[in-house]
N, C-alpha and C. Protein backbone atom coordinates (compact mmCIF):
# COMPACT_ATOMS: atom_id res chain seq x y z
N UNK A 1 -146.61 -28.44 84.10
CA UNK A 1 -146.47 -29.43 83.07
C UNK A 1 -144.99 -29.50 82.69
N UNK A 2 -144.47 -30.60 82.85
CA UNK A 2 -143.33 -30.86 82.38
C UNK A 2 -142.95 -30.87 81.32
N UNK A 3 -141.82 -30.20 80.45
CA UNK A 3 -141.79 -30.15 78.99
C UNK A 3 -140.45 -30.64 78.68
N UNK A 4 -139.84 -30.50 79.28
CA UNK A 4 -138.08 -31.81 78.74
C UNK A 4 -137.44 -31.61 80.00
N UNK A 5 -136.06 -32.48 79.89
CA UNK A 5 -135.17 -32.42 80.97
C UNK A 5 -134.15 -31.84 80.67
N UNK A 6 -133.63 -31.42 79.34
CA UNK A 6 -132.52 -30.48 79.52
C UNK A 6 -132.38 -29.64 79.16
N UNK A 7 -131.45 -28.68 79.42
CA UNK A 7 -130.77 -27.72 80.06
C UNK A 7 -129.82 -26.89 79.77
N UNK A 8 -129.79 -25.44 79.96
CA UNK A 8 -128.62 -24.71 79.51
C UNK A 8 -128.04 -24.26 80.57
N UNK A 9 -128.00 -24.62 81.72
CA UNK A 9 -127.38 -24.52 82.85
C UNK A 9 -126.68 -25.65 83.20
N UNK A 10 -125.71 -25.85 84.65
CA UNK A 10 -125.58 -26.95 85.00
C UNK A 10 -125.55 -27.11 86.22
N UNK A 11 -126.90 -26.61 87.01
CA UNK A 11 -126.54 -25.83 88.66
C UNK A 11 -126.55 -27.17 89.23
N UNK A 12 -125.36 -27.04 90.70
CA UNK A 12 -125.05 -27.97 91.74
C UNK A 12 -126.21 -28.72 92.60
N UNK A 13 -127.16 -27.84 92.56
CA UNK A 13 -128.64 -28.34 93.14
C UNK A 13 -129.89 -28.64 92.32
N UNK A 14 -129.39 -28.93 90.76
CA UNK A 14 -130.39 -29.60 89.94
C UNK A 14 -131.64 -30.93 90.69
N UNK A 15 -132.66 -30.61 90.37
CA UNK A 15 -133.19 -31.57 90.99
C UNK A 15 -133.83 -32.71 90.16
N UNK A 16 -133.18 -32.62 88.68
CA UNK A 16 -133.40 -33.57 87.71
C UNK A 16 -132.52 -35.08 87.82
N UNK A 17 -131.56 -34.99 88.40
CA UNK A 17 -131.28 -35.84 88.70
C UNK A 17 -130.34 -36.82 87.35
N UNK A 18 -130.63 -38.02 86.91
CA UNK A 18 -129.86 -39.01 86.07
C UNK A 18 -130.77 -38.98 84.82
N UNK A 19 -132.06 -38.51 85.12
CA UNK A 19 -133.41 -38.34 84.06
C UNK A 19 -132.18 -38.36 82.81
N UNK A 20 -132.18 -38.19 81.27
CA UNK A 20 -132.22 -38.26 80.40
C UNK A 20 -132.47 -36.76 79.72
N UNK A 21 -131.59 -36.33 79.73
CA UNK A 21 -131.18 -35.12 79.29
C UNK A 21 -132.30 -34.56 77.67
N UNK A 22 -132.01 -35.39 76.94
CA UNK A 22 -131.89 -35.14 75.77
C UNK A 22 -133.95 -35.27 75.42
N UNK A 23 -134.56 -36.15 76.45
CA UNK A 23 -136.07 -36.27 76.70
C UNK A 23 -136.90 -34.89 76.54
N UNK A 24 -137.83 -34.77 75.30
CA UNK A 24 -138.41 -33.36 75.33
C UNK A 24 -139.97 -34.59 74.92
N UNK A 25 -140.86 -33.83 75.88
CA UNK A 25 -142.45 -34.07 75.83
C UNK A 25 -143.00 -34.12 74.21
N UNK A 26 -142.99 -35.12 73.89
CA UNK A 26 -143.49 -35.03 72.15
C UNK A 26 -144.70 -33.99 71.97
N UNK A 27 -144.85 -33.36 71.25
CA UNK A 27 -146.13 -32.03 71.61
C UNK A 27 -147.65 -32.39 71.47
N UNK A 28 -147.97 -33.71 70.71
CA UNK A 28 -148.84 -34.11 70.87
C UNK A 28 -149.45 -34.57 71.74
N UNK A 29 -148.50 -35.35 73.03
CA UNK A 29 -148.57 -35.28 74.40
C UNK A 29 -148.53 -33.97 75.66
N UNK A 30 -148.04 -32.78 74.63
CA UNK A 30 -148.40 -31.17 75.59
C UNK A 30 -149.53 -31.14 75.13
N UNK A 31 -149.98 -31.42 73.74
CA UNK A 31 -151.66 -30.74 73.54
C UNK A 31 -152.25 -31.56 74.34
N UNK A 32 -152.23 -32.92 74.49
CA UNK A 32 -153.61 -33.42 75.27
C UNK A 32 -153.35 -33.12 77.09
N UNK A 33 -152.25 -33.33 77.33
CA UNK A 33 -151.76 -32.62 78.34
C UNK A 33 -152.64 -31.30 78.54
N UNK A 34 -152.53 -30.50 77.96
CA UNK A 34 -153.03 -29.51 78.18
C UNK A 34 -154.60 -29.06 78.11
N UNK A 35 -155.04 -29.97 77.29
CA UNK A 35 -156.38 -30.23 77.14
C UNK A 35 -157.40 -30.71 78.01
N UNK A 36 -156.41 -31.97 78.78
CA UNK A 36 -157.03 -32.34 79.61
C UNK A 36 -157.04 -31.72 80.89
N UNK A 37 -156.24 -31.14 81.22
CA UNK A 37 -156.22 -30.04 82.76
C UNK A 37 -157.12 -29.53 82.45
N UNK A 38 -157.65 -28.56 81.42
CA UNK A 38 -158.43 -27.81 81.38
C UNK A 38 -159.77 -28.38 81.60
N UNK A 39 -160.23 -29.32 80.80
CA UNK A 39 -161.15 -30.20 80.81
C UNK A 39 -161.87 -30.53 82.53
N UNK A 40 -160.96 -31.02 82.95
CA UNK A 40 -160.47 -31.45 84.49
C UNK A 40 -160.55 -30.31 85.59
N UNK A 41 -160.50 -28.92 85.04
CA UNK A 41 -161.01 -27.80 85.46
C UNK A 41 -160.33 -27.12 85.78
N UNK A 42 -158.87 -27.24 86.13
CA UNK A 42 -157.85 -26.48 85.57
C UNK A 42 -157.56 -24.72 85.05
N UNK A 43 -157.27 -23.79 85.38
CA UNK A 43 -157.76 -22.14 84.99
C UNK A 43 -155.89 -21.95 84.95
N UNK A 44 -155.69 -22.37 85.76
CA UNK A 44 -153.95 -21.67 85.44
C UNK A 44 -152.67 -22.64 85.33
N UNK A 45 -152.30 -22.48 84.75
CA UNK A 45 -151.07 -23.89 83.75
C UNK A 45 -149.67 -23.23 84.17
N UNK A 46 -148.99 -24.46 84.52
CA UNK A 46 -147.45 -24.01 84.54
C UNK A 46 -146.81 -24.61 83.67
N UNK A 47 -145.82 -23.96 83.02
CA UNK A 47 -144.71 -25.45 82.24
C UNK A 47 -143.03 -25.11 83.23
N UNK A 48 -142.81 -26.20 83.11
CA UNK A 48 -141.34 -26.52 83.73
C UNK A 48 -140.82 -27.72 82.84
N UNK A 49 -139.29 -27.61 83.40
CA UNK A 49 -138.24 -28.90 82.84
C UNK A 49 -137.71 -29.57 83.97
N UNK A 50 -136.77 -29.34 83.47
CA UNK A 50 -135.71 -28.77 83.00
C UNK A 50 -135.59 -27.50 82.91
N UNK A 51 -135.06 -26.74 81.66
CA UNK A 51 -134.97 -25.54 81.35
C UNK A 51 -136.79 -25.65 80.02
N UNK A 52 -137.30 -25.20 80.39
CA UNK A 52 -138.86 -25.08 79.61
C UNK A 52 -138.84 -24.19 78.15
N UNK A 53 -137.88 -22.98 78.91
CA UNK A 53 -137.62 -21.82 77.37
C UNK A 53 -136.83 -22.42 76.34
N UNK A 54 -135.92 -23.47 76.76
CA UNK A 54 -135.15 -24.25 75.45
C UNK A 54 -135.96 -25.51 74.50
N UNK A 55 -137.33 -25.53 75.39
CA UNK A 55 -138.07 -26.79 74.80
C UNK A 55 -138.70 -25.94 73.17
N UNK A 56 -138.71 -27.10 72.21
CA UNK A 56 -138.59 -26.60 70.80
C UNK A 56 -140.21 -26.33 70.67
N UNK A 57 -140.88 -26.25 71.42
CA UNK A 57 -142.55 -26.14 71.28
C UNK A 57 -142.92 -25.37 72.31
N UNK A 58 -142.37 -24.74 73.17
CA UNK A 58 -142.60 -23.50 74.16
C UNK A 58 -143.30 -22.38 73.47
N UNK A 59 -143.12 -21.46 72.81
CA UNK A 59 -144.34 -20.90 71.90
C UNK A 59 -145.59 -21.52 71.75
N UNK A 60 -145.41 -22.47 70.79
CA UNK A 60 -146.52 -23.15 70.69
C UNK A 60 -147.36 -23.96 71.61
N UNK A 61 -147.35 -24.28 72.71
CA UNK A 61 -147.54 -24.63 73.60
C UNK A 61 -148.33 -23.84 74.46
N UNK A 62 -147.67 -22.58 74.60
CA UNK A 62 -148.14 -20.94 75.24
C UNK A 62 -149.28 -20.84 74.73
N UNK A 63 -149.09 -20.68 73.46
CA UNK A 63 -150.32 -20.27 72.65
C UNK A 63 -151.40 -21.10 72.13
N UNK A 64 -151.21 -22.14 72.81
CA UNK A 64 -152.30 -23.42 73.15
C UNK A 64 -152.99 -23.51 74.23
N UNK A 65 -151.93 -23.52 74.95
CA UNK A 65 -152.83 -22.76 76.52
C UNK A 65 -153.89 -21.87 76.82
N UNK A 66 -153.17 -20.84 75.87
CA UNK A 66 -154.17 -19.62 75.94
C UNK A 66 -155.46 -19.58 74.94
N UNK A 67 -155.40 -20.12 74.13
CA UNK A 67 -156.22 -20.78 72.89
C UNK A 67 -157.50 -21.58 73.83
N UNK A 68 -157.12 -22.34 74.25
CA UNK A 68 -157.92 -22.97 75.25
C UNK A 68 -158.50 -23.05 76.05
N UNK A 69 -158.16 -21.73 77.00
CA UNK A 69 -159.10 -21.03 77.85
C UNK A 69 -157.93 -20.48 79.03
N UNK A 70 -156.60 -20.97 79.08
CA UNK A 70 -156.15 -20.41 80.40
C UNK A 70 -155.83 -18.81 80.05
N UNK A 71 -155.90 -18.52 81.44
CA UNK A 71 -155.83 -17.26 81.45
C UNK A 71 -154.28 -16.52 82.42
N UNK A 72 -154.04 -17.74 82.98
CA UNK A 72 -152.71 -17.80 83.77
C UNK A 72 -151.85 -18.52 83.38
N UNK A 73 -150.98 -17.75 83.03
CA UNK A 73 -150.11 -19.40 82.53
C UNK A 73 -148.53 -18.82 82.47
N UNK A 74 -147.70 -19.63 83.27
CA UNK A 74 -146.22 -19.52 83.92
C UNK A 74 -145.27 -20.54 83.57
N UNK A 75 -144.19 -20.00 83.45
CA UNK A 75 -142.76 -20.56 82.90
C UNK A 75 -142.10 -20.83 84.53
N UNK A 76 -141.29 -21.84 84.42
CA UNK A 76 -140.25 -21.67 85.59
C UNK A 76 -139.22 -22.13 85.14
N UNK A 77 -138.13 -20.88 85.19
CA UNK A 77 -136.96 -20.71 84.27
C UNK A 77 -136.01 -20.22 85.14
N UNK A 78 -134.35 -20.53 84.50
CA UNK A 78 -133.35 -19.91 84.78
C UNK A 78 -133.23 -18.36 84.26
N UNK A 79 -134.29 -18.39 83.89
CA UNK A 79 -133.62 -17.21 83.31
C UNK A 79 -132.89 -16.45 81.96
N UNK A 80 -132.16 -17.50 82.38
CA UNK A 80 -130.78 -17.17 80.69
C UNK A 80 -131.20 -17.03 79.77
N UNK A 81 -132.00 -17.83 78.94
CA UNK A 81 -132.75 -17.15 77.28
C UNK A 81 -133.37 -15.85 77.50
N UNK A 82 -134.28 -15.23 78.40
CA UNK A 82 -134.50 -14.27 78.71
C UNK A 82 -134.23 -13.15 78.08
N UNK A 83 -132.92 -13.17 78.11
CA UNK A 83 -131.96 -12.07 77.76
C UNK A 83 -132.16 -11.09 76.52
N UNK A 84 -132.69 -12.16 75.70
CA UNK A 84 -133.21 -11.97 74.38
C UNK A 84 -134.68 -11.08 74.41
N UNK A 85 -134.44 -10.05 74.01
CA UNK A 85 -135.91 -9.10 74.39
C UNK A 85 -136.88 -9.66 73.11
N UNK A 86 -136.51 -10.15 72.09
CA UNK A 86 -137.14 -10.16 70.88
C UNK A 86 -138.02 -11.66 71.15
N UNK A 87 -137.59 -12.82 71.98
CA UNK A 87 -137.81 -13.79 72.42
C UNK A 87 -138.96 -13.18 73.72
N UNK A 88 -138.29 -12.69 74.67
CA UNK A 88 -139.30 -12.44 75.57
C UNK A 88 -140.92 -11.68 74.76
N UNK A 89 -140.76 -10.67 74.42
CA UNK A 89 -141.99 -10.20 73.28
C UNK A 89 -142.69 -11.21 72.81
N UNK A 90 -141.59 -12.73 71.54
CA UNK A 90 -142.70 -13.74 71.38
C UNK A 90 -143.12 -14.63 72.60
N UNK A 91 -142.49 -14.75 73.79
CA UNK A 91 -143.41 -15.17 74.64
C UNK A 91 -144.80 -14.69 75.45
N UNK A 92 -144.89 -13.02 75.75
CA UNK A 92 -145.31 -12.60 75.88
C UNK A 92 -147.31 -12.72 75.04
N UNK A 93 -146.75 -12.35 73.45
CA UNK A 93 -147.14 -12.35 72.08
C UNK A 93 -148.24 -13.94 72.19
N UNK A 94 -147.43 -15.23 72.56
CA UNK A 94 -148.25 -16.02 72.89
C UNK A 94 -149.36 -16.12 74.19
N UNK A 95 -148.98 -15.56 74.72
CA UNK A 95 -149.86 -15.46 76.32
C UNK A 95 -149.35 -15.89 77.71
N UNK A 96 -148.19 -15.95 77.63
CA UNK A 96 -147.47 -15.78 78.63
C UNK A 96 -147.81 -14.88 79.95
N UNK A 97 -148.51 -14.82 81.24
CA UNK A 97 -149.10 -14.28 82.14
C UNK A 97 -147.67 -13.92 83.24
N UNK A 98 -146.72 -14.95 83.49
CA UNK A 98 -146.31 -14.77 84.88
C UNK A 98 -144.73 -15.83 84.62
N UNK A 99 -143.89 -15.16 84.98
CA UNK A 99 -142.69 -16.18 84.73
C UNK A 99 -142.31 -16.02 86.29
N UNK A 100 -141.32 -17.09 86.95
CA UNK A 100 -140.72 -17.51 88.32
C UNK A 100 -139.69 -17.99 87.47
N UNK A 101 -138.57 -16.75 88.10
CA UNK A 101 -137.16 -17.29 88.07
C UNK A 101 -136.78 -18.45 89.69
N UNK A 102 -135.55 -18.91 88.70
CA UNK A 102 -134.36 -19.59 89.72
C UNK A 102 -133.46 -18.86 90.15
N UNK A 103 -133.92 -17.72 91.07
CA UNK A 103 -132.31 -16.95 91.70
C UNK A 103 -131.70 -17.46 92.90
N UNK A 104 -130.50 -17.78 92.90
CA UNK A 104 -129.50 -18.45 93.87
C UNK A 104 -129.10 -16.83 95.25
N UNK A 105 -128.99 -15.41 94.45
CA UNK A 105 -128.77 -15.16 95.46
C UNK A 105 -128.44 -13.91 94.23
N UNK A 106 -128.28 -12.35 95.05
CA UNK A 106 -128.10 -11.06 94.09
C UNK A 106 -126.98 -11.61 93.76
N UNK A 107 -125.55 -12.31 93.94
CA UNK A 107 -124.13 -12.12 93.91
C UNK A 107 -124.09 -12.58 92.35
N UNK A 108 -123.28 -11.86 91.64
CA UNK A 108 -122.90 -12.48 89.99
C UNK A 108 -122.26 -13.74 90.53
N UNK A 109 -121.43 -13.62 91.53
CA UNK A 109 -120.27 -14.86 91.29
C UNK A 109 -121.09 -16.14 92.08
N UNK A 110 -121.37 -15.68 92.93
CA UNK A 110 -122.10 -17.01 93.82
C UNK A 110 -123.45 -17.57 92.96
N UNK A 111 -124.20 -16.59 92.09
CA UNK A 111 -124.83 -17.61 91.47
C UNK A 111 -124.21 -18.21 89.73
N UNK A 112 -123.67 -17.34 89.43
CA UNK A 112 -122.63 -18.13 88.44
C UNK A 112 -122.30 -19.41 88.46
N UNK A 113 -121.71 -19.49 89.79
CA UNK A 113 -121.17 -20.62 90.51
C UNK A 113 -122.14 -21.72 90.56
N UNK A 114 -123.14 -20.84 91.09
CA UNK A 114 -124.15 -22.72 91.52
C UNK A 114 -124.78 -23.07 90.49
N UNK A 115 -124.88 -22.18 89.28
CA UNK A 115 -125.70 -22.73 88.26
C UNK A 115 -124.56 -22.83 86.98
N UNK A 116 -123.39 -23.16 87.63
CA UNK A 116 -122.01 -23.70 86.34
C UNK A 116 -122.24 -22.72 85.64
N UNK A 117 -122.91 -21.30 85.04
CA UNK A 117 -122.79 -20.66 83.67
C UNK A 117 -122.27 -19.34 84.13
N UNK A 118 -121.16 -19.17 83.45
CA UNK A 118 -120.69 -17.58 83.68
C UNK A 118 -121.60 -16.75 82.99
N UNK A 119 -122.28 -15.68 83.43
CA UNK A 119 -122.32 -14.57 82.98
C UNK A 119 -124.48 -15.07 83.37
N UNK A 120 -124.71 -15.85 83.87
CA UNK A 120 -126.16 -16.45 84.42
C UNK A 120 -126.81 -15.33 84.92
N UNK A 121 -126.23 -15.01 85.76
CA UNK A 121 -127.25 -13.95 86.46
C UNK A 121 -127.03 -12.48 85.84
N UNK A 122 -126.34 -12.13 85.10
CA UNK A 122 -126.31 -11.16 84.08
C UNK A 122 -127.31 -11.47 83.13
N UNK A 123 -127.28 -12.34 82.96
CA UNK A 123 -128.19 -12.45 81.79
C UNK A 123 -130.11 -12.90 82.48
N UNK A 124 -130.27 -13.04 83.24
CA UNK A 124 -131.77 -13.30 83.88
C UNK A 124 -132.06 -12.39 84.62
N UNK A 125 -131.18 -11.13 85.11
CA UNK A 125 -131.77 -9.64 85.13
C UNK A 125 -132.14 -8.70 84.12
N UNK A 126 -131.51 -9.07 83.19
CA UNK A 126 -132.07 -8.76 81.89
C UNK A 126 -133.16 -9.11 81.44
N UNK A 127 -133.07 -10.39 81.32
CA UNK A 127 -134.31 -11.20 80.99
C UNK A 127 -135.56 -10.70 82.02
N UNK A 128 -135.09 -10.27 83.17
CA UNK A 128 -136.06 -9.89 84.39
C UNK A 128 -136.74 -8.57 84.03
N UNK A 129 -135.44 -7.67 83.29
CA UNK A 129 -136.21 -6.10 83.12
C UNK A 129 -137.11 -6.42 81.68
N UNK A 130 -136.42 -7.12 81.19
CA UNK A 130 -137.62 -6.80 79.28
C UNK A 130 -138.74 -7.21 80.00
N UNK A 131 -138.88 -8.52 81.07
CA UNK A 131 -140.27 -8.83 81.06
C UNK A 131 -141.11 -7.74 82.11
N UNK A 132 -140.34 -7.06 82.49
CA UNK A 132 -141.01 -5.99 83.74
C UNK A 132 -141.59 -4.90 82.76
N UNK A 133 -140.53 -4.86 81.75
CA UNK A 133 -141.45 -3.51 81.11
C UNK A 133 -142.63 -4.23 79.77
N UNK A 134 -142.59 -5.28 79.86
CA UNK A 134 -143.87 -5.93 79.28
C UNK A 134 -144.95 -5.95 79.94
N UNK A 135 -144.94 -5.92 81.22
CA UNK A 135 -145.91 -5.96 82.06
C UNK A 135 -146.04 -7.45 82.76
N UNK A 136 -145.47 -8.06 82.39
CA UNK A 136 -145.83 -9.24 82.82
C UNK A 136 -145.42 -9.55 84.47
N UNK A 137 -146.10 -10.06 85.22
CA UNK A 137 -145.84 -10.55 86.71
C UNK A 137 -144.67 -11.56 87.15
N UNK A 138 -144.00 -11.30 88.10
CA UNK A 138 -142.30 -11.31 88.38
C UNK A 138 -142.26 -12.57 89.57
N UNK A 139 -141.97 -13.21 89.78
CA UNK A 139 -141.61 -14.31 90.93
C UNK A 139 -140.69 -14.83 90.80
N UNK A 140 -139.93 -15.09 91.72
CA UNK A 140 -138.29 -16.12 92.39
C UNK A 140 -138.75 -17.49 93.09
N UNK A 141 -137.87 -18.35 92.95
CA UNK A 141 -137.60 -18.79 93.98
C UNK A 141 -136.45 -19.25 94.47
N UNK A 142 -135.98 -18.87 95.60
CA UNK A 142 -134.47 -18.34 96.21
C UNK A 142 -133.93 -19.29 96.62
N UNK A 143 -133.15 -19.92 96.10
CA UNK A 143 -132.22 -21.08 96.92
C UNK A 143 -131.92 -21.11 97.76
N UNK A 144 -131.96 -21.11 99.14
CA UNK A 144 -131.35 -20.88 100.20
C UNK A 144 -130.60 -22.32 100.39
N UNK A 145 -128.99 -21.40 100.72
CA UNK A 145 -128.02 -22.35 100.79
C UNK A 145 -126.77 -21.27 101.55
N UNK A 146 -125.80 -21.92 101.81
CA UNK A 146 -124.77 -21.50 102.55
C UNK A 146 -124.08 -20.29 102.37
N UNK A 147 -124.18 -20.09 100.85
CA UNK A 147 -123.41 -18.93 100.57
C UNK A 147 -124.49 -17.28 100.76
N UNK A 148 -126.02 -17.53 100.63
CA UNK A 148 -127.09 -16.43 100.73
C UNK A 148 -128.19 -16.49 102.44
N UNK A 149 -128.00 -17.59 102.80
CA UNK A 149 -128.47 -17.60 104.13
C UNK A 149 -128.69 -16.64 105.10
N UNK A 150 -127.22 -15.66 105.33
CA UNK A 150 -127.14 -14.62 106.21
C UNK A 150 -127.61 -13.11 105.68
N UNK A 151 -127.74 -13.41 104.21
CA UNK A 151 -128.03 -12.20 103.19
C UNK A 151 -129.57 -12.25 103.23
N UNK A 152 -130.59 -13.06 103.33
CA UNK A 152 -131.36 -13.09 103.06
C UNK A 152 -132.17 -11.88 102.97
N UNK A 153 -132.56 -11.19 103.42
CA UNK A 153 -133.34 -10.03 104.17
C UNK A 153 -132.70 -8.90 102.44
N UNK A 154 -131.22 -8.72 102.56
CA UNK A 154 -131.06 -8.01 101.28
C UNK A 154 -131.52 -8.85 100.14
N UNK A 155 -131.14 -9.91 99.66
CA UNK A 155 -131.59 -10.75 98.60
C UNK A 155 -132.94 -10.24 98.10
N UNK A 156 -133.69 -10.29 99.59
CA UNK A 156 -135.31 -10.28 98.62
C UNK A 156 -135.71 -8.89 98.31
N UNK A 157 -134.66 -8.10 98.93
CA UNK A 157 -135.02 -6.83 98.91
C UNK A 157 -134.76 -6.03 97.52
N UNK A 158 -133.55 -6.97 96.97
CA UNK A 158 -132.60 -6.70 95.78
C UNK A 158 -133.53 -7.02 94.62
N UNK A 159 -134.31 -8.04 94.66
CA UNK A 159 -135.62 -8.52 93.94
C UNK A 159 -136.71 -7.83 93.82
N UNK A 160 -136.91 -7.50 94.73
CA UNK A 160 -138.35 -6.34 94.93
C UNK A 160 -138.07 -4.97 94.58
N UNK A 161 -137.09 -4.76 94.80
CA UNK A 161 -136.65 -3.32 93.70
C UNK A 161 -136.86 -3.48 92.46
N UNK A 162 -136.52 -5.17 92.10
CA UNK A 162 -136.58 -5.08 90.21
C UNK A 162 -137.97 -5.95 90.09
N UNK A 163 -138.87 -5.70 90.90
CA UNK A 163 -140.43 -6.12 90.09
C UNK A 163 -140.73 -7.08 90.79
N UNK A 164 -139.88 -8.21 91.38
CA UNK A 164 -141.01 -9.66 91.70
C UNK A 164 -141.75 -9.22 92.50
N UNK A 165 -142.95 -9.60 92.37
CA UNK A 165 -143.35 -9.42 93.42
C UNK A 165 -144.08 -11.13 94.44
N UNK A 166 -143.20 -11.84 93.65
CA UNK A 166 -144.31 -13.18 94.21
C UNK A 166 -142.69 -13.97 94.78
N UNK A 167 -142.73 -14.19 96.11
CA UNK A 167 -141.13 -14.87 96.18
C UNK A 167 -141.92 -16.63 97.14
């Protein structure tokens, strides 16, 4: 489920495109949204954006989901808010099952780089360990691009040391 288009990143391979940055899902349109998957038969819910953790109804939303009957229910994030253990807990707290990061590649600088934010991948290994010792279930998905291509084989390996287990 789509929940806005923007963003606290500014990576080179955004796939949002000219969309309208500033566009967040009015929440009365996530509740029936969400109502109706379920309805429709629906058991496990994703939200995405943009960036999903910056949308102003992400809590609430979580905890609508889960209110409702899902029992799976996943973020697909950069990462970066993460960082915040007190944030990860209230996501958790709502029913949060399973988050899938955006990792470009282990390198600080090369994914710095593709996602414009210094200090990005510092901060979504972090975000990676609070949610590992919450218990919650770990997934990537790996950009493959020019600069991690030949790395690959370490990349996922660098990941699976810190918990994902879903790539």
């Amino acid at each position: 489920m789509m929940l806005n288009y923007n963003c606290n990143a500014r990576c080179r391979f955004c796939s949002q495109g000219d969309f309208d940055k500033s566009l967040n899902a009015p929440f009365d349109a996530i509740v029936r949204n969400i109502y109706s998957a379920y309805k429709d038969g629906y058991r496990r819910l994703g939200f995405t954006g943009g960036e999903p953790l910056i949308g102003p109804d992400i809590l609430k939303a979580i905890a609508l989901a889960k209110l409702v009957g899902f029992r799976f229910i996943r973020v697909q994030t950069n990462g970066i808010k993460l960082a915040d253990p007190v944030f990860c807990r209230a996501l958790v707290k709502a029913g949060l099952t399973f988050c899938k990061f955006s990792f470009t590649t282990d390198s600080p600088e090369d994914h710095d780089a593709l996602v414009g934010v210094p200090g990005a991948l510092k901060k979504a290994l972090a975000g990676l360990e609070n949610l590992r010792k919450l218990k919650i279930r770990l997934g990537t998905n790996i950009l493959v691009n020019r600069l991690n291509y030949k790395r690959l084989p370490e990349i996922v390996k660098f990941y699976l040391e810190r918990g994902i287990t879903n790539f």
